[in-house]
N, C-alpha and C. Protein backbone atom coordinates (compact mmCIF):
# COMPACT_ATOMS: atom_id res chain seq x y z
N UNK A 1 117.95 116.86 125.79
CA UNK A 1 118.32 117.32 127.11
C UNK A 1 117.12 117.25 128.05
N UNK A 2 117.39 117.17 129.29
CA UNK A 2 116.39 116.80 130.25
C UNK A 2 116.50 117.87 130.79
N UNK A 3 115.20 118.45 131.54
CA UNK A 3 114.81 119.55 132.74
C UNK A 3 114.03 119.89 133.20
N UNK A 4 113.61 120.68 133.39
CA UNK A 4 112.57 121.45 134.36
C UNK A 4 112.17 122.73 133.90
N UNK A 5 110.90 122.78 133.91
CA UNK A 5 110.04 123.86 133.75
C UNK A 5 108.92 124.52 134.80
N UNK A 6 108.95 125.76 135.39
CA UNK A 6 107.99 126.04 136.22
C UNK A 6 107.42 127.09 135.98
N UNK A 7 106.19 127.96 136.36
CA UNK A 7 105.69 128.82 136.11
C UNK A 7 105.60 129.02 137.71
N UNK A 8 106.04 130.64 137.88
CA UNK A 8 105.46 131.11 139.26
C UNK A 8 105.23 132.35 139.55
N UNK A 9 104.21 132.45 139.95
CA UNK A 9 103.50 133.88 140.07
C UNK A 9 104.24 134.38 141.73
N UNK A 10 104.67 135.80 141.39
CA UNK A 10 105.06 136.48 142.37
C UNK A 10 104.94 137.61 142.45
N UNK A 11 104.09 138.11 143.26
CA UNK A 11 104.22 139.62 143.35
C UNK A 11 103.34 140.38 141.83
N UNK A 12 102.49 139.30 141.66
CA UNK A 12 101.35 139.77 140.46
C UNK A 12 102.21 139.37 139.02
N UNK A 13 103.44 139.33 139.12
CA UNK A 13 103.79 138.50 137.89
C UNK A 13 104.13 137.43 137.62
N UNK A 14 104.25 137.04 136.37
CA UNK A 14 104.70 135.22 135.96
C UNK A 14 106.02 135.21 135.58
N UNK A 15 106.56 134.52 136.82
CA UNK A 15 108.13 133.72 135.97
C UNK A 15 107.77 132.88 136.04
N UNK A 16 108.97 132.36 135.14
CA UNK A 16 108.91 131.20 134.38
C UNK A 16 110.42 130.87 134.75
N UNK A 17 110.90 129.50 135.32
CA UNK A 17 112.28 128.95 135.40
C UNK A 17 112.76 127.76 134.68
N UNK A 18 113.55 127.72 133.93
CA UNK A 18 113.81 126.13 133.23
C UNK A 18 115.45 125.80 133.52
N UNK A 19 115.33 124.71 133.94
CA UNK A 19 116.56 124.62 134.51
C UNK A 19 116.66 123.07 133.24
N UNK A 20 118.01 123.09 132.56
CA UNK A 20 118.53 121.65 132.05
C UNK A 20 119.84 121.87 132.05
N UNK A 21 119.97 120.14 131.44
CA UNK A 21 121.44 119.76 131.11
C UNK A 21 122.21 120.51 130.18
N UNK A 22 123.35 120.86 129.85
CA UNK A 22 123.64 121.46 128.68
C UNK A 22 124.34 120.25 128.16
N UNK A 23 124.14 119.06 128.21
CA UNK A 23 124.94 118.33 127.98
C UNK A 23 126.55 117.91 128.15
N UNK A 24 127.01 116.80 127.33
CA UNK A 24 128.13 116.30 127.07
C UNK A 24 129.60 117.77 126.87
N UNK A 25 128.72 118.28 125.82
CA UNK A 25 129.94 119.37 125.39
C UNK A 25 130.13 120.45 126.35
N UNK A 26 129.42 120.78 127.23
CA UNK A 26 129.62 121.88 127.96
C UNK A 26 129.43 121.24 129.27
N UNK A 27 128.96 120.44 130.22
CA UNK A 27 129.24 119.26 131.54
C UNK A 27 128.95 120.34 132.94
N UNK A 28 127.41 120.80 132.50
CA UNK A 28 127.10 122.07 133.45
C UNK A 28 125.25 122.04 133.60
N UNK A 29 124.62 122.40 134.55
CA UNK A 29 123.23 122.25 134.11
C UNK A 29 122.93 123.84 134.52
N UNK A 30 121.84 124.59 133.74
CA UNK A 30 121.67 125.87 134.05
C UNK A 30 120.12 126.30 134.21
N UNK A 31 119.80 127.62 134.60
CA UNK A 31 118.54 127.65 134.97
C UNK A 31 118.48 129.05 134.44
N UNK A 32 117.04 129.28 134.17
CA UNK A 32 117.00 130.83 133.15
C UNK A 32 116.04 131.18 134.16
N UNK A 33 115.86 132.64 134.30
CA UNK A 33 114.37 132.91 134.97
C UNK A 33 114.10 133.99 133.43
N UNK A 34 112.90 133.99 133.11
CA UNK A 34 112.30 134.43 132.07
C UNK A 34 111.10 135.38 133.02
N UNK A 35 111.11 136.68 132.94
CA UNK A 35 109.88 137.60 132.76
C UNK A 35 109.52 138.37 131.49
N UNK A 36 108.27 138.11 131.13
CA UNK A 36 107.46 138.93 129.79
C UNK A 36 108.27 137.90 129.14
N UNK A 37 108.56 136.72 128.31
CA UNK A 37 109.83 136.12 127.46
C UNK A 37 111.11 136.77 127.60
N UNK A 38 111.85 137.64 128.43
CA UNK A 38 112.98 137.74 128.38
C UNK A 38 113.78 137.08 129.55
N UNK A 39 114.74 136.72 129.26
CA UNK A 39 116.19 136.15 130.13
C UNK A 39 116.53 137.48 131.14
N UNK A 40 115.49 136.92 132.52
CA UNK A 40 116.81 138.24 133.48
C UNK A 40 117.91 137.77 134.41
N UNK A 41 117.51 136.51 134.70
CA UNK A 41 118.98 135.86 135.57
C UNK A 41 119.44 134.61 134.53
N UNK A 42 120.22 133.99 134.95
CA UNK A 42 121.06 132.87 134.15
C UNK A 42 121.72 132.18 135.61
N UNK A 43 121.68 131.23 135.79
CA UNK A 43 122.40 130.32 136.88
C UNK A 43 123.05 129.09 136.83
N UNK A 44 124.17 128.86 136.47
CA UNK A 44 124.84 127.15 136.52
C UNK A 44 125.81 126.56 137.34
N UNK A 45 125.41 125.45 136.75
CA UNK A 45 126.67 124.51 138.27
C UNK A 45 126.85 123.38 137.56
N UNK A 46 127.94 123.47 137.76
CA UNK A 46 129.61 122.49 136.57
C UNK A 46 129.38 121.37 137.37
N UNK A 47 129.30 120.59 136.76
CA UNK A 47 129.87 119.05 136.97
C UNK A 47 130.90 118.27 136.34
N UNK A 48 131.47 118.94 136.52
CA UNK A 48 133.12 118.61 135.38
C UNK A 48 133.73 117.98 136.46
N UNK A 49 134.04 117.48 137.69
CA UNK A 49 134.10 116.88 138.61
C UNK A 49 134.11 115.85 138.90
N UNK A 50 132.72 115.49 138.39
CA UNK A 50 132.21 113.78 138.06
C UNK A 50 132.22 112.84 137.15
N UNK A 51 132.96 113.75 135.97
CA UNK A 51 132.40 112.91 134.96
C UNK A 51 132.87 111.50 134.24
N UNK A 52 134.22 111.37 135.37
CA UNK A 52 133.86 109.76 135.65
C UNK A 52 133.48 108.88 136.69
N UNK A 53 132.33 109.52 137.33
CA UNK A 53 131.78 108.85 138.34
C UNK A 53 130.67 107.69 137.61
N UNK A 54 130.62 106.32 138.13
CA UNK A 54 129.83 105.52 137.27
C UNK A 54 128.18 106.28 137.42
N UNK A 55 127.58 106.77 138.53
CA UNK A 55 126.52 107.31 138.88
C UNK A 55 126.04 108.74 138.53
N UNK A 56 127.01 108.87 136.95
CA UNK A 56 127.31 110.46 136.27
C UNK A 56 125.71 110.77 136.31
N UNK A 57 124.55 109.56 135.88
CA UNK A 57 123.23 110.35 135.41
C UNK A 57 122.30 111.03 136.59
N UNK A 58 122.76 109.68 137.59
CA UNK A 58 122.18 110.37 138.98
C UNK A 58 122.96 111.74 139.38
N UNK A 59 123.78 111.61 139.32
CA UNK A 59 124.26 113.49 139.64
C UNK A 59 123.72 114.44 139.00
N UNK A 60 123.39 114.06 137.47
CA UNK A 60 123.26 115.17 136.84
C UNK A 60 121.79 115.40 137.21
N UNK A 61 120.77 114.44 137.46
CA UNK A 61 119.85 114.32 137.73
C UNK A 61 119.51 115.37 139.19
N UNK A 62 120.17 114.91 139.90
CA UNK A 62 120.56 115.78 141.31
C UNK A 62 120.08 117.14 141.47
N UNK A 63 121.61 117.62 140.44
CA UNK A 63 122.02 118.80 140.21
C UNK A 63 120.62 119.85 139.48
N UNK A 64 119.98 119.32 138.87
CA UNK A 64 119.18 119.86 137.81
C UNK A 64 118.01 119.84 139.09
N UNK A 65 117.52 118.94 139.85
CA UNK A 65 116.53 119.09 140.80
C UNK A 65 116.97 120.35 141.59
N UNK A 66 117.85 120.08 142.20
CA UNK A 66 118.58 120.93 143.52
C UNK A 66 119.47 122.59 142.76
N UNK A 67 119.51 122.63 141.52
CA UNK A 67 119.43 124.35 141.28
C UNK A 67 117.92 124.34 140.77
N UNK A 68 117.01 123.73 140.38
CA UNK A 68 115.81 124.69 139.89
C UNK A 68 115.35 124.77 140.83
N UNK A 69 115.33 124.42 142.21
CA UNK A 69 114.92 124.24 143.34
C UNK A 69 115.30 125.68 144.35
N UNK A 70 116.48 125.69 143.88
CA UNK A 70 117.21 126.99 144.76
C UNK A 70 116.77 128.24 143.74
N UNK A 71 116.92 127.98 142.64
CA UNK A 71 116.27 129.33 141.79
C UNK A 71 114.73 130.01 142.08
N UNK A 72 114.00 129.04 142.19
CA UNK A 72 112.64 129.30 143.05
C UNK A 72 112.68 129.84 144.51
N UNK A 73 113.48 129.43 145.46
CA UNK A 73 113.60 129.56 146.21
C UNK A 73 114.22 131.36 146.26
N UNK A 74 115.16 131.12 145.39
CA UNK A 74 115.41 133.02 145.66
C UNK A 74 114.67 133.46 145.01
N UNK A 75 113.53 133.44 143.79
CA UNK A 75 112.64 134.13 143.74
C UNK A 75 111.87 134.61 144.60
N UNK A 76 111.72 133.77 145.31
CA UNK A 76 110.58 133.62 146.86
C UNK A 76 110.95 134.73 147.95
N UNK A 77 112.47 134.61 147.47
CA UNK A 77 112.92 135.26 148.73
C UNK A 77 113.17 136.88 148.60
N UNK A 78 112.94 137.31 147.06
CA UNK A 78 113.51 138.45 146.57
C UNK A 78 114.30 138.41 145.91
N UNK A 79 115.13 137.88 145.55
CA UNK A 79 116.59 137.96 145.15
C UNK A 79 116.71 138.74 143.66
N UNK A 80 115.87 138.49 142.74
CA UNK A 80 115.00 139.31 141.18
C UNK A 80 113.84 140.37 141.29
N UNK A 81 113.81 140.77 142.42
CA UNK A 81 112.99 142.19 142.78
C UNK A 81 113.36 142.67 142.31
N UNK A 82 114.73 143.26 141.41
CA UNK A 82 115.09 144.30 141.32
C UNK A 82 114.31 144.50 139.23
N UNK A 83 114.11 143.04 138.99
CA UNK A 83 113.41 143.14 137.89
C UNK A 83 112.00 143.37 137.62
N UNK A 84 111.68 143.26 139.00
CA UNK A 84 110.06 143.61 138.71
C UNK A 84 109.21 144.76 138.98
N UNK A 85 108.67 145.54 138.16
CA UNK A 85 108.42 146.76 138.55
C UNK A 85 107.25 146.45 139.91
């Protein structure tokens, strides 16, 4: 599976976001935010939609840029304050 990994310091702590494919069997890509090693958000977006579009890899490709992208982005913005002491 293909994805993304980031480390980002906010507010004196480290998240960590990994956003991938879940593949074939499940046709969704998702994004974890991890503080201390634990799972506090979970985020996905279905592509069950496309999946006979001939340009299936570029979408999925897309998709996996453009949510780990927005997951950072609400970090930034607050949106997981409520996890950080």
């Amino acid at each position: 599976m293909e994805g993304y990994n980031t480390s980002i310091e906010y507010k004196r702590v480290k998240l960590m976001v990994q956003t991938q494919d879940k593949g074939p069997d499940f046709n969704y890509v998702e994004s974890l935010v991890y503080l201390a090693g634990r799972v506090i958000a979970t985020k996905r977006r279905a592509y069950t939609q496309y999946l006979h579009e001939p340009n299936l890899a570029a979408i999925i490709r897309q998709n996996l840029e453009d949510l780990h992208t927005e997951v950072i982005d609400e970090i930034v913005e607050g949106k997981y304050d409520n996890f950080i002491s």
